[in-house]
Protein backbone atom coordinates (compact mmCIF):
# COMPACT_ATOMS: atom_id res chain seq x y z
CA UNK A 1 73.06 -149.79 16.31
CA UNK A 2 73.84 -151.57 13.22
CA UNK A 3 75.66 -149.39 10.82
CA UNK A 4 73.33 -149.86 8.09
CA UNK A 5 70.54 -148.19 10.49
CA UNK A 6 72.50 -145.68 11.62
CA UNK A 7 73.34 -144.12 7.91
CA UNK A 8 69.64 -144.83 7.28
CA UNK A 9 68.88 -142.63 9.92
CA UNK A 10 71.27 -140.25 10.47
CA UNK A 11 72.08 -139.41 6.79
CA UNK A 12 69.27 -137.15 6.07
CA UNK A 13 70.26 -135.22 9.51
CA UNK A 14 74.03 -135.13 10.13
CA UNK A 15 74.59 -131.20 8.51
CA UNK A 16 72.09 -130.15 11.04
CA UNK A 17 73.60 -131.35 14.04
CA UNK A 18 76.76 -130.95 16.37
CA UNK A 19 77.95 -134.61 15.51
CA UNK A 20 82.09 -134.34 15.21
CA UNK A 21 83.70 -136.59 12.87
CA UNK A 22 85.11 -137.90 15.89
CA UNK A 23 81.29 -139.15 17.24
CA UNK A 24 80.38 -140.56 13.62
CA UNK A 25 83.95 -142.79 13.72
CA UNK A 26 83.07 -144.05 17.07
CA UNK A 27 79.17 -144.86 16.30
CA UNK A 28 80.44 -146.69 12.99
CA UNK A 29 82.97 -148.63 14.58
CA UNK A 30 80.13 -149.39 17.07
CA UNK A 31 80.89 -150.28 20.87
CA UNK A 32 84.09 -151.42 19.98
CA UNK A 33 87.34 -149.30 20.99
CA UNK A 34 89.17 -147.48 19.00
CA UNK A 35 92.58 -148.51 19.30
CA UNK A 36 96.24 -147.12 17.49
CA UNK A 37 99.70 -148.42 17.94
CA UNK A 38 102.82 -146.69 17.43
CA UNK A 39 105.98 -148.55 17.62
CA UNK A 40 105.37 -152.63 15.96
CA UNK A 41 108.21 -154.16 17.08
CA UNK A 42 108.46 -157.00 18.87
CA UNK A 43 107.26 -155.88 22.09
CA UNK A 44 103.59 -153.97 20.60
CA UNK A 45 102.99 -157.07 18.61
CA UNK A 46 103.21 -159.36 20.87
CA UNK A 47 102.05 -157.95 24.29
CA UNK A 48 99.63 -155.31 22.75
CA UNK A 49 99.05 -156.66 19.38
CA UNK A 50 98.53 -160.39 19.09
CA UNK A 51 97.32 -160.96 22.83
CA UNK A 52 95.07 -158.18 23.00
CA UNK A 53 93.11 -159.30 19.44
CA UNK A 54 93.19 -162.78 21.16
CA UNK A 55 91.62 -161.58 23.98
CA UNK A 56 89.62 -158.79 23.57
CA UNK A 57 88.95 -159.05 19.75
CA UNK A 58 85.14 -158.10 19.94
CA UNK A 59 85.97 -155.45 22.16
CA UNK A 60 88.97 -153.54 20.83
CA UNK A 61 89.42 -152.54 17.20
CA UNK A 62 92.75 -151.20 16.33
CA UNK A 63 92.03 -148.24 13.09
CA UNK A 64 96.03 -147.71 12.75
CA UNK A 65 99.69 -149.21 13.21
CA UNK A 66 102.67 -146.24 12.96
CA UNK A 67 105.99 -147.27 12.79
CA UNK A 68 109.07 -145.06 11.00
CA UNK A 69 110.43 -147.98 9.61
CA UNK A 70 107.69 -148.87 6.17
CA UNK A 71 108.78 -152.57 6.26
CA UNK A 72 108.57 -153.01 9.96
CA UNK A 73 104.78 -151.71 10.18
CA UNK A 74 104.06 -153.47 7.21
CA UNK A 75 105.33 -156.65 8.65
CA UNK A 76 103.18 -155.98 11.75
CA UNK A 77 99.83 -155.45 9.69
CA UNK A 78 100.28 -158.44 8.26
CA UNK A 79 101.18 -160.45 11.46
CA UNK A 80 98.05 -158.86 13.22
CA UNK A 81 96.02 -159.77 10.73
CA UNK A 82 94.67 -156.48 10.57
CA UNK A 83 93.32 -154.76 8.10
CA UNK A 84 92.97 -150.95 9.35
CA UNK A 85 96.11 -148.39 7.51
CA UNK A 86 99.66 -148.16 8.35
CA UNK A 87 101.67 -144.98 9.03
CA UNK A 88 105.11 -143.71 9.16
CA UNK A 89 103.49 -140.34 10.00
CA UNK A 90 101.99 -140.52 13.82
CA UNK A 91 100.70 -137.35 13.01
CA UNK A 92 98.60 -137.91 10.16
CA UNK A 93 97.37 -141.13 11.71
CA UNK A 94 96.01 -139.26 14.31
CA UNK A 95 93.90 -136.69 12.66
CA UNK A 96 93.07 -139.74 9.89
CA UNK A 97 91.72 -142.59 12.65
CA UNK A 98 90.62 -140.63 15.65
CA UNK A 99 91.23 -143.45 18.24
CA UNK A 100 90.18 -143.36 21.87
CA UNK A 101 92.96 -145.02 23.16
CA UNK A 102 96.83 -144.58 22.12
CA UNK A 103 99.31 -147.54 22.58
CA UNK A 104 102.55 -146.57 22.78
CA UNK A 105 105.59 -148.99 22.89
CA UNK A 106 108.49 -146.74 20.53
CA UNK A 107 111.91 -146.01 21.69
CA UNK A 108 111.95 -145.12 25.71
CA UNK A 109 113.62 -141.90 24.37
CA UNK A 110 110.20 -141.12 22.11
CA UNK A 111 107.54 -141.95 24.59
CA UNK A 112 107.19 -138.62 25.90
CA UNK A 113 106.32 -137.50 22.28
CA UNK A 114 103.96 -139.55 21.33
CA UNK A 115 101.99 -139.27 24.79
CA UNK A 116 101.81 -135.92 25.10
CA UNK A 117 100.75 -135.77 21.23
CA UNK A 118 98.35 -138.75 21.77
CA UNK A 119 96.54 -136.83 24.53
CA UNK A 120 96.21 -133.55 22.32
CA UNK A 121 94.86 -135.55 19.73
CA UNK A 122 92.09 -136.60 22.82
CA UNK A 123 93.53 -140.05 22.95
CA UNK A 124 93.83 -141.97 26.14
CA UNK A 125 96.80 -143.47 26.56
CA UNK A 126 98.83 -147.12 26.97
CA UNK A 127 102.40 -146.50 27.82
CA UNK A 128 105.13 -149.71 28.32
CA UNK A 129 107.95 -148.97 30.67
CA UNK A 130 109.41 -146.41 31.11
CA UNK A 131 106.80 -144.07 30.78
CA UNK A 132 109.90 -142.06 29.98
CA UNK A 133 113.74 -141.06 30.37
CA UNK A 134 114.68 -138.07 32.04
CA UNK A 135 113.37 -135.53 34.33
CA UNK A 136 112.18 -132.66 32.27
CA UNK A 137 110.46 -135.51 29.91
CA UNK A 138 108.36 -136.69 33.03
CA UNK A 139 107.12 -133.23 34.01
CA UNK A 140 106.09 -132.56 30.15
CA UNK A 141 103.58 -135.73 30.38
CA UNK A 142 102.37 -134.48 34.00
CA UNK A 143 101.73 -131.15 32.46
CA UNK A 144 100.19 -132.50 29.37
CA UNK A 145 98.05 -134.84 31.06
CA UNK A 146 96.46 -131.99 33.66
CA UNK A 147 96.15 -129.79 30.63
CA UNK A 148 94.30 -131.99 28.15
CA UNK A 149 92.08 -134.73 31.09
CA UNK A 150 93.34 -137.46 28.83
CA UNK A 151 95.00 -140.04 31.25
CA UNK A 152 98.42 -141.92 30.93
CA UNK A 153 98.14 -146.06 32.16
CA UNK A 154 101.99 -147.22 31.92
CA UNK A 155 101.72 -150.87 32.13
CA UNK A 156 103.44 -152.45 35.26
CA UNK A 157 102.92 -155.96 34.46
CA UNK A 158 105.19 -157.07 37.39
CA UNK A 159 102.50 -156.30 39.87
CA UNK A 160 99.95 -158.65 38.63
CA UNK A 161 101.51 -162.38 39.32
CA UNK A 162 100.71 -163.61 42.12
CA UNK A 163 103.63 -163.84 43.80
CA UNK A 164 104.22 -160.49 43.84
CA UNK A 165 100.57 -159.79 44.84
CA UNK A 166 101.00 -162.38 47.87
CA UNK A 167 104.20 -160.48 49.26
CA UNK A 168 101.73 -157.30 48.88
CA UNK A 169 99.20 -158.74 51.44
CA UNK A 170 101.78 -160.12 53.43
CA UNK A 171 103.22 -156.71 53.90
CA UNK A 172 99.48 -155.10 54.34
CA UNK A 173 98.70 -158.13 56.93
CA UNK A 174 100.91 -156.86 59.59
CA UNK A 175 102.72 -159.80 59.89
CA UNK A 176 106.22 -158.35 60.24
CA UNK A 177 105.37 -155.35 61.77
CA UNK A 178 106.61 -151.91 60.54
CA UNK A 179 109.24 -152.77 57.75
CA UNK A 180 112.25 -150.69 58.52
CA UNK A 181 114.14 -151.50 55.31
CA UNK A 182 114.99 -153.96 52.65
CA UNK A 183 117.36 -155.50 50.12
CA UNK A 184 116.53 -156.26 46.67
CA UNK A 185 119.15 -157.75 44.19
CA UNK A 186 117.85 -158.46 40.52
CA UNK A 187 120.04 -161.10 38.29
CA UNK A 188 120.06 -160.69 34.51
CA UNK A 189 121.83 -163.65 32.77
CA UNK A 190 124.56 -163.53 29.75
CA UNK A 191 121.40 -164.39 28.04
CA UNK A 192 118.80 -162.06 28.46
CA UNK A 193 120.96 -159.48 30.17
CA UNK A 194 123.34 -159.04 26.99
CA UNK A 195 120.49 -158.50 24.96
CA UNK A 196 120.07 -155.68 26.37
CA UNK A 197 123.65 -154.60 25.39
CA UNK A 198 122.87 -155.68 21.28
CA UNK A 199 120.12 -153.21 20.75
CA UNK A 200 119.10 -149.33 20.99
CA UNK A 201 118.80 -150.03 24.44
CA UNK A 202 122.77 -149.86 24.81
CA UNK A 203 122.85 -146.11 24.51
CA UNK A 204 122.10 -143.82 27.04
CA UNK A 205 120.38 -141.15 24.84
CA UNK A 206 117.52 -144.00 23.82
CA UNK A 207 116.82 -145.58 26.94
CA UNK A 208 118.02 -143.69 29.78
CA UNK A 209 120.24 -146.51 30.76
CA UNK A 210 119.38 -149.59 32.65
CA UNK A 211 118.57 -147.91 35.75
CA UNK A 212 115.42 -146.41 33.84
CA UNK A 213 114.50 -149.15 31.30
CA UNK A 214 114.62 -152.72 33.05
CA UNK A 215 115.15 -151.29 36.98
CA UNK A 216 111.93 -148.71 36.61
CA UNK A 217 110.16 -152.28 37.15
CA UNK A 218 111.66 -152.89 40.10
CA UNK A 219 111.89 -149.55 41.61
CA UNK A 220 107.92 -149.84 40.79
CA UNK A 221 107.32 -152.92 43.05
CA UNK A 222 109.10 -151.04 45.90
CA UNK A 223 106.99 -148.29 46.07
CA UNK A 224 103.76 -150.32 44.96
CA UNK A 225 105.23 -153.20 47.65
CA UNK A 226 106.04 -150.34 50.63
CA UNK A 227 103.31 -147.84 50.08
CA UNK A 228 105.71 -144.88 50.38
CA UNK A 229 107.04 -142.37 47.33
CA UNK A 230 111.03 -142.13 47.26
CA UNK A 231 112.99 -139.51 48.91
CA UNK A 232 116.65 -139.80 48.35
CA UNK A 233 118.78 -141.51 45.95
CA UNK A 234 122.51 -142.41 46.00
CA UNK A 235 123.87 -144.28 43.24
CA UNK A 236 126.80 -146.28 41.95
CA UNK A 237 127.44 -147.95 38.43
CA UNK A 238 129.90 -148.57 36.48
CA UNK A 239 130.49 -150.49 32.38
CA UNK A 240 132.58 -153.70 33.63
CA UNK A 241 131.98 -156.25 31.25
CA UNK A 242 129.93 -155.38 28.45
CA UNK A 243 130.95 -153.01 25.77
CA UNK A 244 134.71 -151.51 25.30
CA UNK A 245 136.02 -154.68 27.89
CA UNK A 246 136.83 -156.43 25.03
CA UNK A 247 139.43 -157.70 22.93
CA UNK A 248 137.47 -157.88 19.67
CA UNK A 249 133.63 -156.57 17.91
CA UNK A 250 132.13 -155.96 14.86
CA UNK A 251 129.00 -154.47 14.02
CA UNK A 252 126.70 -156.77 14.70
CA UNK A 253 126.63 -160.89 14.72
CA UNK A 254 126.00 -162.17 11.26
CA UNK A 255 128.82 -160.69 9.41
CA UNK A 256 131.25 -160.76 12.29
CA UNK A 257 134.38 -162.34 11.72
CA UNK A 258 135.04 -163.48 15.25
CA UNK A 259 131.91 -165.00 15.64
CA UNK A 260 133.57 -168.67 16.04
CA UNK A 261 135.45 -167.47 19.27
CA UNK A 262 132.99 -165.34 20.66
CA UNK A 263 130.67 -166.81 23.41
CA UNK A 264 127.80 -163.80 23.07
CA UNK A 265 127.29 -164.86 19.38
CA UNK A 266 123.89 -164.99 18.26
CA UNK A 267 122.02 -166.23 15.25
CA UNK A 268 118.74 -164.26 14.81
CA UNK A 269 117.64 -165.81 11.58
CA UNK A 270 116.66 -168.89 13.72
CA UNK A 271 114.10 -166.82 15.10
CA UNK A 272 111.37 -166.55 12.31
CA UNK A 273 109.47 -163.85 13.78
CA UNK A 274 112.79 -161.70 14.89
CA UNK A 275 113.85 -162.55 11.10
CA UNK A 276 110.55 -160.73 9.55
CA UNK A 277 110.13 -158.08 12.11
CA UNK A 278 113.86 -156.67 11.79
CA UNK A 279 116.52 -158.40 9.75
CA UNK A 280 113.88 -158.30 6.65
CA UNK A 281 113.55 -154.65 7.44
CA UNK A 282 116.47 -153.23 7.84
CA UNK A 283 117.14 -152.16 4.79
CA UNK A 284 115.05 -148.85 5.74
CA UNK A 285 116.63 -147.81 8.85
CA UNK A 286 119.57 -149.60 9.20
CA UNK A 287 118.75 -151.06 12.25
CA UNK A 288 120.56 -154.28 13.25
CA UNK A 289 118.65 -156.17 15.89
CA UNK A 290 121.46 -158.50 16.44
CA UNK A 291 124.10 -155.53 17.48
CA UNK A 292 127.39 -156.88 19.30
CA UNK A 293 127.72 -156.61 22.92
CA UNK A 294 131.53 -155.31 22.69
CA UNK A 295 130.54 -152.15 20.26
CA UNK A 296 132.62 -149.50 21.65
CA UNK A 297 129.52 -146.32 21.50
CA UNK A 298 127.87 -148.70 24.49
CA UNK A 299 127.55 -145.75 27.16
CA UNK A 300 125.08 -147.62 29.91
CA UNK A 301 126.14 -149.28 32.78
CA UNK A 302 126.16 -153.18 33.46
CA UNK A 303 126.18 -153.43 37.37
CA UNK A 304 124.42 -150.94 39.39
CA UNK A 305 123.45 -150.37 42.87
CA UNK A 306 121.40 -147.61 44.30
CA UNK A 307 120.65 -146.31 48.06
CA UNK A 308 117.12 -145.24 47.97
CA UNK A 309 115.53 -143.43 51.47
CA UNK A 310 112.06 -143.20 51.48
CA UNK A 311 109.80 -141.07 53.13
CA UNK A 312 107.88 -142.93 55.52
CA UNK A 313 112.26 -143.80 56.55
CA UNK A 314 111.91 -147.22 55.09
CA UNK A 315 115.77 -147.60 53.29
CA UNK A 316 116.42 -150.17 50.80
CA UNK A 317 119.62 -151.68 48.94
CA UNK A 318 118.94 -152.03 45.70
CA UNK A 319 121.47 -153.64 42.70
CA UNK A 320 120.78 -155.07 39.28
CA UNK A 321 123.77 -157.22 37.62
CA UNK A 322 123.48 -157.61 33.55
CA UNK A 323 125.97 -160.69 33.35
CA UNK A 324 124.84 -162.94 35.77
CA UNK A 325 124.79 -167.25 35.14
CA UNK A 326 121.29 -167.36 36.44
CA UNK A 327 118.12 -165.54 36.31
CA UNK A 328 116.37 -164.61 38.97
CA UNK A 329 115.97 -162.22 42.40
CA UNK A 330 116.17 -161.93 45.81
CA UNK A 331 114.38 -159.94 48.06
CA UNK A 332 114.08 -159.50 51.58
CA UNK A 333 111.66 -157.23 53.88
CA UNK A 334 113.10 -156.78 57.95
CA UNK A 335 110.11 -155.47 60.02
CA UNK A 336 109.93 -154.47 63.73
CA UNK A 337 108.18 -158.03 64.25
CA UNK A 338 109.83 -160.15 61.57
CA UNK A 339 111.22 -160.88 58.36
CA UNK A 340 109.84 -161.66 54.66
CA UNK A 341 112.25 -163.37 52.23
CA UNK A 342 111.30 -164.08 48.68
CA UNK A 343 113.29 -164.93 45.29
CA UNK A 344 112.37 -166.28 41.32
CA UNK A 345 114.54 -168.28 39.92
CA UNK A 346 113.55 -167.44 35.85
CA UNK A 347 112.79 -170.46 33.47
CA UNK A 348 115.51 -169.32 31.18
CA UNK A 349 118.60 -171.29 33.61
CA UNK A 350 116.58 -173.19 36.13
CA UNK A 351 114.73 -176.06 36.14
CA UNK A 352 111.53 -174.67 37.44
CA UNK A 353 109.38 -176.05 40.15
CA UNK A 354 105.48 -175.20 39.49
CA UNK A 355 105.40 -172.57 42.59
CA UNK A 356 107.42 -169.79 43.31
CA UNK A 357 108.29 -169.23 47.72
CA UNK A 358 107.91 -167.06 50.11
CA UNK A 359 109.33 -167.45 53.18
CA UNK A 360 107.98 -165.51 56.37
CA UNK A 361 109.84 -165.62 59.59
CA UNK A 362 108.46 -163.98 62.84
CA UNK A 363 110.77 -162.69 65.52
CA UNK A 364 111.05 -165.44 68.71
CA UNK A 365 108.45 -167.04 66.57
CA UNK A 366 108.35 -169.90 63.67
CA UNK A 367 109.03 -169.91 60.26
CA UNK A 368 106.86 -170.79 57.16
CA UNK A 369 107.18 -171.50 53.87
CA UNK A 370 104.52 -170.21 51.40
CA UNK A 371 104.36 -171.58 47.92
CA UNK A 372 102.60 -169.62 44.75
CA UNK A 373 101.69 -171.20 41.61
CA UNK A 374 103.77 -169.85 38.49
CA UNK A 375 102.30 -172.07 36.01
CA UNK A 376 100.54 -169.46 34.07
CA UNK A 377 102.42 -167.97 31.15
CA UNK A 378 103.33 -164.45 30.61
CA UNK A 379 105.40 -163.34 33.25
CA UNK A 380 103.30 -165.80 35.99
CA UNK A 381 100.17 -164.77 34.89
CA UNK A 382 100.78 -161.10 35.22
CA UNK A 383 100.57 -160.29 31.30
CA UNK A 384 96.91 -161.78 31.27
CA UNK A 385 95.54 -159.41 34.20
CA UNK A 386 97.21 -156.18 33.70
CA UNK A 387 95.72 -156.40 29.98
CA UNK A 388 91.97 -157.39 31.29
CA UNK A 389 92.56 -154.36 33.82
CA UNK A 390 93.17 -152.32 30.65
CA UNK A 391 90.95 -153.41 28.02
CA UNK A 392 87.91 -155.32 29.96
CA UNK A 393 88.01 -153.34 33.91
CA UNK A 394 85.38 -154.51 36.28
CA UNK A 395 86.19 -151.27 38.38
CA UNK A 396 87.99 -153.96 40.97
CA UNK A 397 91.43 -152.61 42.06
CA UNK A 398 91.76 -154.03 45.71
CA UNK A 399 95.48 -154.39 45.38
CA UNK A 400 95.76 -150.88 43.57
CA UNK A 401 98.22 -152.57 40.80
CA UNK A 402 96.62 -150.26 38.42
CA UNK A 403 99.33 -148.05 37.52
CA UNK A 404 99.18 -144.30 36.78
CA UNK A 405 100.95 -141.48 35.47
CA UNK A 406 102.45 -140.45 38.78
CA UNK A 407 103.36 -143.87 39.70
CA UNK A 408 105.11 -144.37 36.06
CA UNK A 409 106.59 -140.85 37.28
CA UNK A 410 108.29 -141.87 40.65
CA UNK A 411 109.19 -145.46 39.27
CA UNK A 412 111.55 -143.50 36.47
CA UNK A 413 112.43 -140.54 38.99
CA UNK A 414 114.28 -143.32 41.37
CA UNK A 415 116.10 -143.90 38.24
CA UNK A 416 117.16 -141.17 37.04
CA UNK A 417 118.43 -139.97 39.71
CA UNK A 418 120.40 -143.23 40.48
CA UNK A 419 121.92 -141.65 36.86
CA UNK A 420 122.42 -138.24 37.90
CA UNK A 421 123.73 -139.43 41.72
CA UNK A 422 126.45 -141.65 39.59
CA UNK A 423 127.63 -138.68 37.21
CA UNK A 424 127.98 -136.04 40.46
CA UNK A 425 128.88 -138.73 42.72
CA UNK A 426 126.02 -136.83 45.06
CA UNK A 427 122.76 -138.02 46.11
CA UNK A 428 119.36 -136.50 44.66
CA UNK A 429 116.52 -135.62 46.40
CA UNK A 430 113.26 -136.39 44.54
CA UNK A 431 111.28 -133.36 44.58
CA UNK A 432 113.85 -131.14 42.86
CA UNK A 433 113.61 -133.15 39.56
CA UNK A 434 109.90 -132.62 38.94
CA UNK A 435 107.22 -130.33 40.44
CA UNK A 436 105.68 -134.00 42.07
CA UNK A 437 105.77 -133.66 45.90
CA UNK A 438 107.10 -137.33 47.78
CA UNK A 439 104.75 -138.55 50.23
CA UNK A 440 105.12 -140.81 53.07
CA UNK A 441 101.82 -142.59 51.92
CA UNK A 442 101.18 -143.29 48.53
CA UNK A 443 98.44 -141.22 46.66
């Protein structure tokens, strides 16, 4: 209905009938989806701001941007190209817009907040990874989301590219028989790894370490990859490298006075868009997107491994390294028939071939070597599907990569109690962190 018809005919009648103001929104902004953002840094403009207007521009209209820093969600208006109102109160942009569908990409620390609030406020919800950071968090959003029917997607991009979707139907296919265990070993480089080690991300209280931010993704993939819900966890992890284990620091790279001697130094006003988002900003919070790796409140750990039983009795060896030369993985499936052995080697240190392998090796039987396109941008391609999932579903899941509340639950679970496991120096059993029940099948 064109909105000129509808106030035509509807203005004479609205005090007379049961439409909400919620209704009225949605029939002006016609079959488009109402869509809010909290959190424009980097991250929501990019994945969920710019790429989903690209995409799904005549499908999606976003009514409001919140942010707590003013400059920051200024900034991000302006990049969108938007022209709906900013916030730096989520509450009063929910009562104000009314969207259908929340996206939330804040501080791991905040998610839980602004889901749980989201879905109150009847808003569906868009979560990045983690869906959140610690135990009683995670049971909250369960709660919430029974309570209110609102649902929670957290957005597992990993499981769309097609390499990981190939080792899913290799595992499906039978081919190695009943996988008994594996061994997964994620490499971050002094690239991308210390990043992690310059911003919020560096303390424990905002992004429930490592284990729970970046490793949720993996820990994902395993119990997408073996069908199974996590058991038991044993962890180790210790602060090696990054942090305190050095001679010298400063707050953060621009005005540091060792920066001529110091290897991790970083210019961020080469990066135009870093430069707007945050170092034009900071004069309202403070926040210095170019933090140094040595700062001494760094509380996280920088090499981890984690013993993880699952129920169906599949065990895997799991460890994620933060200062690695090279980017990449390995990973490696041993079944009753057969092995499957796969690794990435990331475009940030490699000279990249256009495929990424698979290797599949049957037991007194042959070997082959499969080879997967990775030419498509956005982590192989993966980016591009898990937001058409989202935004433009067919009702097509034959992989089941769609990703759920209680698989954004057991993904952070494995985590957290990796955390807990290396503060006791005990394993953790799953089902006494949240009232979710493990199951040797996925559900």
């Amino acid at each position: 209905m064109l909105r000129r018809t509808f106030l035509q005919t509807t203005g004479t009648a609205l005090a007379g009938t049961l439409l909400t103001d919620n209704a009225l929104a949605a029939a002006l902004a016609g079959s488009r989806k109402r869509v809010a953002m909290v959190g424009t840094g980097h991250r929501g403009l990019g994945m969920w701001g710019t790429s989903v207007l690209k995409e799904f521009g005549d499908q999606i209209e976003f009514v409001g941007l919140c942010d707590i820093n003013p400059g920051r969600v200024a900034t991000g208006k302006k990049m969108l190209g938007v022209k709906c109102p900013t916030f730096t109160d989520f509450d009063q942009m929910m009562k104000q817009t009314k969207p259908e569908l929340l996206i939330v990409t804040t501080v791991d620390a905040t998610h839980d907040t602004f889901i749980i609030k989201g879905m109150e406020y009847g808003a569906d919800i868009v979560t990045e990874k983690p869906m959140t950071t610690d135990e009683q968090k995670c049971e909250a959003i369960l709660q919430a989301e029974r309570r209110t029917g609102k649902k929670v997607m957290v957005t597992f991009n990993y499981r769309y590219s097609p390499h990981r979707q190939k080792i899913y139907e290799l595992l499906r296919s039978g081919v190695i028989g009943d996988v008994t265990s594996a061994d997964f070993h994620w490499y971050l480089d002094v690239h991308h790894g210390a990043d992690y080690f310059r911003r919020w991300h560096r303390r424990r209280e905002n992004s429930g370490s490592l284990l729970v931010h970046k490793a949720s993704h993996h820990f994902d993939l395993l119990n997408w990859w073996l069908d199974s819900d996590p058991e038991s966890v044993y962890g180790n992890g210790q602060l090696n490298f990054y942090g305190k284990n050095n001679a010298f620091r400063h707050t953060h790279c621009r005005p540091c006075p060792h920066k001529d001697k110091c290897q991790f130094y970083w210019d961020i006003t080469k990066d135009e868009r870093l430069t707007k988002i945050y170092v034009d900003n900071e004069k309202y919070d403070g926040y210095h997107r170019d933090g140094c790796v040595w700062r001494e409140d760094v509380d996280i750990f920088d090499k981890m491994a984690v013993q993880i039983k699952y129920v169906n009795n599949v065990q895997v060896s799991y460890s994620l390294t933060t200062y690695s030369p090279y980017e990449g993985y390995r990973i490696s499936f041993n079944g009753t028939k057969g092995k499957i052995d796969a690794w990435i080697k990331e475009k940030q240190t490699w000279e990249m071939e256009p495929f990424d392998e698979i290797q599949v090796t049957t037991n007194f039987g042959k070997r082959e070597l499969l080879r997967i396109p990775n030419t498509e941008e956005g982590h192989g391609g993966g980016d591009v599907r898990l937001r058409k999932q989202i935004f433009a579903p067919d009702g097509q899941d034959p992989f089941r990569q769609a990703a759920r509340s209680r698989d954004g639950a057991l993904a952070v679970l494995i985590g957290i109690a990796a955390r807990k496991s290396i503060d006791s120096g005990q394993p953790v059993k799953i089902a006494d962190l949240t009232s979710l029940k493990p199951q040797a099948q996925r559900v």
